[in-house]
Protein backbone atom coordinates (compact mmCIF):
# COMPACT_ATOMS: atom_id res chain seq x y z
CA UNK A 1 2.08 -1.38 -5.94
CA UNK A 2 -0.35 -3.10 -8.27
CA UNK A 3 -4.25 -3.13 -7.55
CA UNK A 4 -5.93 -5.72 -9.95
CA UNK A 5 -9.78 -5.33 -11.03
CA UNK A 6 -12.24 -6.82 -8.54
CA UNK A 7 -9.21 -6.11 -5.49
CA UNK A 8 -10.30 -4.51 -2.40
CA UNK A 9 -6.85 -2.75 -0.92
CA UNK A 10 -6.68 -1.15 2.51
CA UNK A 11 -3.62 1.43 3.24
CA UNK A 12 -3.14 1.31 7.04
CA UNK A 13 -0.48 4.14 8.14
CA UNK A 14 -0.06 6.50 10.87
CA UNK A 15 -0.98 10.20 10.70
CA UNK A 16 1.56 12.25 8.59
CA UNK A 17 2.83 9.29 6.33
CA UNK A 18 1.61 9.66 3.24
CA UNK A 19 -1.83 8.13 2.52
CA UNK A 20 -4.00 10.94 1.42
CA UNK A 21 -0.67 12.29 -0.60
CA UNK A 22 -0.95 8.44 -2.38
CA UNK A 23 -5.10 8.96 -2.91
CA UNK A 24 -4.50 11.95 -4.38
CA UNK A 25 -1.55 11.27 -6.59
CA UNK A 26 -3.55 8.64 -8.02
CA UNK A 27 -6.48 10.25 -8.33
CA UNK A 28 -4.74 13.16 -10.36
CA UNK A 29 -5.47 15.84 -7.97
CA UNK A 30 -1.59 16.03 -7.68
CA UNK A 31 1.22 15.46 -9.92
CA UNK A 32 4.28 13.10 -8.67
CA UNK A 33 7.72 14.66 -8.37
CA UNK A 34 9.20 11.61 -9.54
CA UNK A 35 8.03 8.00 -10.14
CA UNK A 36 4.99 7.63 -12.01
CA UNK A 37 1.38 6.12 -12.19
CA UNK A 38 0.26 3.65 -14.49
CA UNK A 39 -3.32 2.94 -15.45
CA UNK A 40 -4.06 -0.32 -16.86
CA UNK A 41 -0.18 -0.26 -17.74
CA UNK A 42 -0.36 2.96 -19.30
CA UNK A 43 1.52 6.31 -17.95
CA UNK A 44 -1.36 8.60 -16.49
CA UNK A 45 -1.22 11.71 -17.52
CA UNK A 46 -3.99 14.15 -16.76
CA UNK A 47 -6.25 11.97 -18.29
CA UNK A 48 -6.91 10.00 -15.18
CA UNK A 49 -9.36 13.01 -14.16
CA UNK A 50 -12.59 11.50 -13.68
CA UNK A 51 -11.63 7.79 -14.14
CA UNK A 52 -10.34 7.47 -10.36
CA UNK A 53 -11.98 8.41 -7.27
CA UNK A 54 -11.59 7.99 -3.65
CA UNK A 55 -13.43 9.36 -0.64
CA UNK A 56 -11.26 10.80 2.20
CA UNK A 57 -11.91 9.21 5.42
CA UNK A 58 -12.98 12.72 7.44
CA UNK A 59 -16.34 14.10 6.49
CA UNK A 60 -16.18 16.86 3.57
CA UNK A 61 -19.80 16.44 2.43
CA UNK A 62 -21.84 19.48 2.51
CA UNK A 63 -24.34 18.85 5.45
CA UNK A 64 -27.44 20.49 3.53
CA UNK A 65 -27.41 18.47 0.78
CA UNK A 66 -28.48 14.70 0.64
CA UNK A 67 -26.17 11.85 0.05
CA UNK A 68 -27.45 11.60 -4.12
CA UNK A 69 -26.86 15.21 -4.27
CA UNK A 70 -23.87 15.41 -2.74
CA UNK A 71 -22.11 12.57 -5.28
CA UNK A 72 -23.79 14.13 -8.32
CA UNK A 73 -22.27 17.49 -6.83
CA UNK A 74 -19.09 16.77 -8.88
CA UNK A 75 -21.05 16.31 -12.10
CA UNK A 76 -22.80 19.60 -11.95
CA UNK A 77 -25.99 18.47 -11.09
């Protein structure tokens, strides 16, 4: 798959096949088995840590916290 800049992609799927696995994969939060990820046609390595981010579709923010304070969460703010 290839996502170009400015490209708005949608991954449709039914429950169990594989679209958080994908998120995450590319998002470095998990390493492939085989294959691999490129990043502006280089291999990603661990370095993609911080340069990709997604937002999982069920609600994982912490409820006492605003919005702002919730996305700086990650930053240690």
């Amino acid at each position: 798959m290839n996502v170009h800049a400015g490209e708005f992609i949608s991954i449709i799927g039914v429950s169990g096949s594989g679209k958080s696995t994908l998120f995450r994969l590319i998002a470095g939060l998990l390493e492939p088995i085989s294959g691999e990820i490129r990043i502006h046609g280089k291999l990603a390595t661990q370095s993609r840590l911080g340069k990709v981010a997604y937002m999982p579709q069920k609600d994982l923010l912490l409820p006492w916290r605003t919005v702002l304070d919730n996305c700086l969460l990650p930053l240690g703010a």
